[in-house]
PDB file of N, CA and C in Angstrom:
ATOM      1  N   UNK A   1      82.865 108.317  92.340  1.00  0.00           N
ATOM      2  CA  UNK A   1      83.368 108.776  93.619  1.00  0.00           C
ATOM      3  C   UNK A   1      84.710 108.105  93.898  1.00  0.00           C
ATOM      4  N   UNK A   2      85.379 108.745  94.241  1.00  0.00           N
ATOM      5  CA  UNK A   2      86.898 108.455  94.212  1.00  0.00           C
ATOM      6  C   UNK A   2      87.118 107.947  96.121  1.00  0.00           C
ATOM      7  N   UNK A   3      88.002 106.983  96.195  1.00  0.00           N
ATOM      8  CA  UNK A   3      88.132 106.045  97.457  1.00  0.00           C
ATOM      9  C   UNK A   3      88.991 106.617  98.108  1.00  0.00           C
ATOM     10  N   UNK A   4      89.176 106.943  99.526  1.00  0.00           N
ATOM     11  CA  UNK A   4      89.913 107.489 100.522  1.00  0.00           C
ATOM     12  C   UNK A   4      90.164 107.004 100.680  1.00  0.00           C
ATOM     13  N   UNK A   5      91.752 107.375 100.869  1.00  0.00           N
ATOM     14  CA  UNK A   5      92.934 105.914 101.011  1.00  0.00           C
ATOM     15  C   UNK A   5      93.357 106.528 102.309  1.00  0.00           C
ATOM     16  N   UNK A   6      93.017 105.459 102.914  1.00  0.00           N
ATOM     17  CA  UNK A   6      92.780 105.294 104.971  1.00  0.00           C
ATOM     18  C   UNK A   6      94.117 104.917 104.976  1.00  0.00           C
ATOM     19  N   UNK A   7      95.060 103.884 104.696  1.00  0.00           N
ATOM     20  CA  UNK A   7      96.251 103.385 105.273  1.00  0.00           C
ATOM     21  C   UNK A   7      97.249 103.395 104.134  1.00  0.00           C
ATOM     22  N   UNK A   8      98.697 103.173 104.559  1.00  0.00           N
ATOM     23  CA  UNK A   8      99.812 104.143 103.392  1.00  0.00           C
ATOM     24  C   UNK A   8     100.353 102.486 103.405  1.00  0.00           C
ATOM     25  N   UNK A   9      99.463 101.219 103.515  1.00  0.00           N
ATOM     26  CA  UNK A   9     100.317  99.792 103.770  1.00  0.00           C
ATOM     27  C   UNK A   9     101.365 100.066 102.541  1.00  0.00           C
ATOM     28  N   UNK A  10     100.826 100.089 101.450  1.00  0.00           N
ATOM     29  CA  UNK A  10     101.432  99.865 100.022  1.00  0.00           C
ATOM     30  C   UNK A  10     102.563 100.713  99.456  1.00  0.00           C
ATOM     31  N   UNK A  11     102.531 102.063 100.452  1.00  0.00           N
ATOM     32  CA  UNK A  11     103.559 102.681 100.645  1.00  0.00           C
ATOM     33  C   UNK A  11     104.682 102.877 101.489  1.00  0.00           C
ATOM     34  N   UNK A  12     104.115 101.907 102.392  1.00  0.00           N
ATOM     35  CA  UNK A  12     105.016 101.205 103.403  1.00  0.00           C
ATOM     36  C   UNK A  12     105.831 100.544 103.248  1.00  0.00           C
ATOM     37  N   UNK A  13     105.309  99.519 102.394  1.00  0.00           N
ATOM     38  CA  UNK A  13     105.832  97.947 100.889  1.00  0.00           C
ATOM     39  C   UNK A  13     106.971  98.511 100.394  1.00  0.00           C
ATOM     40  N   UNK A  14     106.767 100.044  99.719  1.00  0.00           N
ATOM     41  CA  UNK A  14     107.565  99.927  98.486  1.00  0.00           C
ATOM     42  C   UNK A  14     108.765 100.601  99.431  1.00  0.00           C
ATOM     43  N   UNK A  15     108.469 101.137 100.299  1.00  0.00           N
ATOM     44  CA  UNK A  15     109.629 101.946 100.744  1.00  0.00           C
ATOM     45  C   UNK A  15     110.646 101.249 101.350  1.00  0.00           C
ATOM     46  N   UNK A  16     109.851  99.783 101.920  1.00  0.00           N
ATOM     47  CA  UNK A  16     110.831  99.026 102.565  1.00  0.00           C
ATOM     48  C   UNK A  16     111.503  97.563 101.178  1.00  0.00           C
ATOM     49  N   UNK A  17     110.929  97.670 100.083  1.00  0.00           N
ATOM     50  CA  UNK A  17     111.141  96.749  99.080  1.00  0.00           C
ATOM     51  C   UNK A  17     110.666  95.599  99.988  1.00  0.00           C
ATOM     52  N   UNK A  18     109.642  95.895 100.296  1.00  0.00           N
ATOM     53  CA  UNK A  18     108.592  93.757 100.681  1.00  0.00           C
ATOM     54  C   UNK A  18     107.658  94.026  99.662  1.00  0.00           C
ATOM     55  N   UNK A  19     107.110  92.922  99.561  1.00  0.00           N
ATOM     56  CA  UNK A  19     106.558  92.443  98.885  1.00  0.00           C
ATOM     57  C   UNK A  19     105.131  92.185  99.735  1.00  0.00           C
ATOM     58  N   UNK A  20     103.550  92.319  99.155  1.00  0.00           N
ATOM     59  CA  UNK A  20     102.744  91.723  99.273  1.00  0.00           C
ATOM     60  C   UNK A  20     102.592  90.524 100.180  1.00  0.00           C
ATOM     61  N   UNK A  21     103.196  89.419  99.018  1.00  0.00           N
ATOM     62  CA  UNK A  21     102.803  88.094  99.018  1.00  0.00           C
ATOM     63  C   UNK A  21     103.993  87.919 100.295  1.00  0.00           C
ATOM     64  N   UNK A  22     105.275  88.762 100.656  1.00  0.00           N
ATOM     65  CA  UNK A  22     106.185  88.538 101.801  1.00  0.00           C
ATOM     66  C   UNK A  22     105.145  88.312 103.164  1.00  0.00           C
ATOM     67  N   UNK A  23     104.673  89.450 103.271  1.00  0.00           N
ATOM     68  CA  UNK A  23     103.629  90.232 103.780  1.00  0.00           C
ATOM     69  C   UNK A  23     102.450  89.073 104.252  1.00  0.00           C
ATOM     70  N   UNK A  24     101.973  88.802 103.383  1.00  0.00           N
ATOM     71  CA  UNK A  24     101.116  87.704 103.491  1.00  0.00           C
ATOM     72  C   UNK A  24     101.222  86.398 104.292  1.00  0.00           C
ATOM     73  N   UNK A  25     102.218  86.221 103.893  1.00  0.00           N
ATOM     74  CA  UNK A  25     103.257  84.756 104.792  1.00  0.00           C
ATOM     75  C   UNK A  25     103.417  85.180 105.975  1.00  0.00           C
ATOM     76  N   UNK A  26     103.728  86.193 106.442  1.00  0.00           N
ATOM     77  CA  UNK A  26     104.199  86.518 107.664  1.00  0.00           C
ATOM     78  C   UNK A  26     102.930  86.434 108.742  1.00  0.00           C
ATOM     79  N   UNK A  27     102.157  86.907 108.047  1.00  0.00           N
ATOM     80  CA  UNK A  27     100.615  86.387 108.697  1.00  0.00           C
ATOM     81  C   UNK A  27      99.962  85.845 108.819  1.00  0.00           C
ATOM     82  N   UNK A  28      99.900  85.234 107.758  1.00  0.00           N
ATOM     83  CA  UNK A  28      99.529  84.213 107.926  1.00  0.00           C
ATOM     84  C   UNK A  28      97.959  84.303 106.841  1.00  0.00           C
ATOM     85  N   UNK A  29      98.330  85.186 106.294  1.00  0.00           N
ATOM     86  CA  UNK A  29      96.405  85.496 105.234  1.00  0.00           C
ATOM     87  C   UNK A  29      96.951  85.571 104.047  1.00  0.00           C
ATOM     88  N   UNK A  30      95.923  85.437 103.543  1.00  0.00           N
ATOM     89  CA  UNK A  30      95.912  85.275 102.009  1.00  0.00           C
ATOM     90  C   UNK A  30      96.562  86.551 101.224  1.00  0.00           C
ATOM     91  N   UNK A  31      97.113  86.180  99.717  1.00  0.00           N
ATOM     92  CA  UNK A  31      97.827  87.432  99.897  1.00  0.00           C
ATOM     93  C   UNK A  31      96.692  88.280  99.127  1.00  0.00           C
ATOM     94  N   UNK A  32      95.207  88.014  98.473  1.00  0.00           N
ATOM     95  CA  UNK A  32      94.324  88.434  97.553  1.00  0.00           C
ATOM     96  C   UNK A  32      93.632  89.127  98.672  1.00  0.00           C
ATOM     97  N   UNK A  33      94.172  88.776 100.552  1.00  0.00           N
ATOM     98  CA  UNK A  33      93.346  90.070 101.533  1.00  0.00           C
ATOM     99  C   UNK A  33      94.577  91.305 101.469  1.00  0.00           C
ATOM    100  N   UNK A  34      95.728  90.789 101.740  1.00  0.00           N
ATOM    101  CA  UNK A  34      97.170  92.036 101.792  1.00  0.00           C
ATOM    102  C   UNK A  34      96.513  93.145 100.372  1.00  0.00           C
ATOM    103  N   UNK A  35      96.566  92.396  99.191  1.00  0.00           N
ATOM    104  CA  UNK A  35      96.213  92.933  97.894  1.00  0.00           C
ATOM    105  C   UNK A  35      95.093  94.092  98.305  1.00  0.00           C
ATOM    106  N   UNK A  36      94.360  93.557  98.507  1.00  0.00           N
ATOM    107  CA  UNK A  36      93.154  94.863  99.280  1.00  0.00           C
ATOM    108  C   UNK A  36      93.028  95.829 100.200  1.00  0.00           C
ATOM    109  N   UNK A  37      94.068  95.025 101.183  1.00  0.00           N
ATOM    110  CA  UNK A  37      94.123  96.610 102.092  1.00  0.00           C
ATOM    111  C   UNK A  37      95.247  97.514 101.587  1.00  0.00           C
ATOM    112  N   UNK A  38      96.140  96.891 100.520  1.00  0.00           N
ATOM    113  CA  UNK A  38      97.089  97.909 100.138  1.00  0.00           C
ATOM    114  C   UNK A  38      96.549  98.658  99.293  1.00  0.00           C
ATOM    115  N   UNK A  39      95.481  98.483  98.476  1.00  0.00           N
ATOM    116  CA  UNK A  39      94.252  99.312  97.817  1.00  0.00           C
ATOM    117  C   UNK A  39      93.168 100.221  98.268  1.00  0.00           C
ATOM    118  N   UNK A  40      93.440  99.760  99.440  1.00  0.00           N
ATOM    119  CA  UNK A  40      92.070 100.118 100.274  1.00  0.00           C
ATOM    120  C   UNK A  40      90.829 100.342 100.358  1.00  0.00           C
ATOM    121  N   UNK A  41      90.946  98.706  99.623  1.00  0.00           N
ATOM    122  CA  UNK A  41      89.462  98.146  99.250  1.00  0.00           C
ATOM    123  C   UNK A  41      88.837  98.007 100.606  1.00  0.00           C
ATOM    124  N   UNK A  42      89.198  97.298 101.310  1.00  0.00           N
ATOM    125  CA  UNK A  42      88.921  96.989 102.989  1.00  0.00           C
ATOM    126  C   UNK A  42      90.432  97.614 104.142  1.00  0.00           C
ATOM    127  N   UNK A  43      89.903  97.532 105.038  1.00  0.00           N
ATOM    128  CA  UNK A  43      90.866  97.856 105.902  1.00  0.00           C
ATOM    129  C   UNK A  43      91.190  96.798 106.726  1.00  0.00           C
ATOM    130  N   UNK A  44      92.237  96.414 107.268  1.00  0.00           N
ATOM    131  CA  UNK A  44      92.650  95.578 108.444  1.00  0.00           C
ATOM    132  C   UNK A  44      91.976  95.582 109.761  1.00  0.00           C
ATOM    133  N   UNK A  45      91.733  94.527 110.236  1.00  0.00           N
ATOM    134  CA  UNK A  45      91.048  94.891 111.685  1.00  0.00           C
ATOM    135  C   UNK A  45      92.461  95.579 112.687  1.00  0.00           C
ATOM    136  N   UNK A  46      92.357  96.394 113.662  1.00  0.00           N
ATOM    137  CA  UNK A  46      93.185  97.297 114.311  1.00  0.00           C
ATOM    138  C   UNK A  46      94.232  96.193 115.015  1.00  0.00           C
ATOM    139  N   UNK A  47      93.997  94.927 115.296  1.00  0.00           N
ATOM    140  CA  UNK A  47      94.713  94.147 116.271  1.00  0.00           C
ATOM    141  C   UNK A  47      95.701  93.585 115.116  1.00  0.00           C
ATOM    142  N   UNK A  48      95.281  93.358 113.638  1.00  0.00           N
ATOM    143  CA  UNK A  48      96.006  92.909 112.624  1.00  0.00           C
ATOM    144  C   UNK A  48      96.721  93.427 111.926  1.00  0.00           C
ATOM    145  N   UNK A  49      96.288  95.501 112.213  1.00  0.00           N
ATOM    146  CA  UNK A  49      97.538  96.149 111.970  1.00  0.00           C
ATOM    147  C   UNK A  49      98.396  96.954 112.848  1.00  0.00           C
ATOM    148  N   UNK A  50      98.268  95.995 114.254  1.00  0.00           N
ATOM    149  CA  UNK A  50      99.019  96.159 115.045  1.00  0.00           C
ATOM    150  C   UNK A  50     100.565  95.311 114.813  1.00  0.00           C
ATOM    151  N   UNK A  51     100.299  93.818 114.117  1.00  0.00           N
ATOM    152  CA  UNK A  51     100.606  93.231 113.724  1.00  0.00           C
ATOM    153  C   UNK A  51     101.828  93.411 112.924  1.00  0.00           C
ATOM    154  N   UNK A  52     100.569  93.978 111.545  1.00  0.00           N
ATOM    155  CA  UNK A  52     101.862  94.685 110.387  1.00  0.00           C
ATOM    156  C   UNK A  52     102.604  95.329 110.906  1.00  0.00           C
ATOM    157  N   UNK A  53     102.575  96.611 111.513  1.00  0.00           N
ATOM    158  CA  UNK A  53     103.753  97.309 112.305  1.00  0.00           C
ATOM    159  C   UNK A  53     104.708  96.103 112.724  1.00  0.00           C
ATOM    160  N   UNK A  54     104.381  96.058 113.872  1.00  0.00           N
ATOM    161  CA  UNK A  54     106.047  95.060 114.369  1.00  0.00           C
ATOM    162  C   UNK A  54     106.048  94.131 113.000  1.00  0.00           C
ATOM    163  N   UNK A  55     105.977  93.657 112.193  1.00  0.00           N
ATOM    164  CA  UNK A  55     106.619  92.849 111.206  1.00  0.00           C
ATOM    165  C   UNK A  55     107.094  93.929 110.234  1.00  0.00           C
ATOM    166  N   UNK A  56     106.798  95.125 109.793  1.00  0.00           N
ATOM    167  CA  UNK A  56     107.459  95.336 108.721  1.00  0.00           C
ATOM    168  C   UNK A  56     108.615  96.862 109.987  1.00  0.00           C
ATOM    169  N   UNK A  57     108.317  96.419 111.240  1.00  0.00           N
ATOM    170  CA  UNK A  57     109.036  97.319 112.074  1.00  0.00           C
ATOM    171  C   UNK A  57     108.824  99.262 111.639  1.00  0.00           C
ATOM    172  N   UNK A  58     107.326  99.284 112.043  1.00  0.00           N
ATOM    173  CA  UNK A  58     107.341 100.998 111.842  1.00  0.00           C
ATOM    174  C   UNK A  58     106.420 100.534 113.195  1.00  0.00           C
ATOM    175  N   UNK A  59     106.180 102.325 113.321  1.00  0.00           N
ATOM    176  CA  UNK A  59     104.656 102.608 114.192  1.00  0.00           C
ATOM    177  C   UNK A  59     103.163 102.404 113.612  1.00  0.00           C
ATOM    178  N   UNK A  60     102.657 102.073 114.492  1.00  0.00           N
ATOM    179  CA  UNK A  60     101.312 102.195 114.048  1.00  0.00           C
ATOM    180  C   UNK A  60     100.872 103.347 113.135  1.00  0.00           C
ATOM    181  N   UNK A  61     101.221 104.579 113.798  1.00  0.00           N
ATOM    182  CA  UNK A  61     101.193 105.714 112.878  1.00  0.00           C
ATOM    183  C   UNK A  61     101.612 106.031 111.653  1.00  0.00           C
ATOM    184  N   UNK A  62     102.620 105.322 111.252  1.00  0.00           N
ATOM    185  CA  UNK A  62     103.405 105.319 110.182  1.00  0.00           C
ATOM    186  C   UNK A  62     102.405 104.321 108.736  1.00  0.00           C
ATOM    187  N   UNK A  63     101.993 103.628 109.288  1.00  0.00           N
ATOM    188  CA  UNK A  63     100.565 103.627 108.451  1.00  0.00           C
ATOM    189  C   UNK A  63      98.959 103.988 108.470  1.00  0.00           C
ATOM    190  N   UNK A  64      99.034 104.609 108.689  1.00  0.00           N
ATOM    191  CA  UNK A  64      98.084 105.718 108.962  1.00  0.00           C
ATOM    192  C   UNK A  64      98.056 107.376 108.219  1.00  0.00           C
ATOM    193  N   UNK A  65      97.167 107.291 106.999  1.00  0.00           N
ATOM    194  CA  UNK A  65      97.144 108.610 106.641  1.00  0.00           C
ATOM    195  C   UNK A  65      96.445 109.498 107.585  1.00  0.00           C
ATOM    196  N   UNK A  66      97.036 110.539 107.858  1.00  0.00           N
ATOM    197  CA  UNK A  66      97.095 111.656 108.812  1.00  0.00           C
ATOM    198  C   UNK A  66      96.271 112.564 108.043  1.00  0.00           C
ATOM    199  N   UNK A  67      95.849 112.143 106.807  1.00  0.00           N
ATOM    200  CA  UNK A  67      94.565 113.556 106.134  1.00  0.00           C
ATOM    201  C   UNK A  67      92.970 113.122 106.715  1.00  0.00           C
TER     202      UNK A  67
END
């Protein structure tokens, strides 16, 4: 069974050239949790990717797959 990819973080990453482990620092978490939600092994709790937005400066929506 193939995994529904809930959030575009990792496509967020590449579009802005950050990095993960940038990513990680800025938050202060590990970067082996960033690694996972850009996989979307797990998801971020909603207040933590309220977060990511203002740090990598998009909307909330803007990571958010819309399918």
């Amino acid at each position: 069974m193939s995994k529904k990819a809930i959030n575009r973080l990792k496509v967020v990453l590449v579009e802005k050239n950050i990095s993960g482990k940038w990513l990680a620092e800025k938050l202060d978490k590990n970067e082996a949790t960033v690694s996972r939600w850009c996989t979307n092994d797990v998801q971020p709790p909603l207040t933590t990717l309220v977060k990511i937005a203002e740090v990598l400066k998009v909307s909330l929506t803007e990571l958010l797959n819309d399918k």
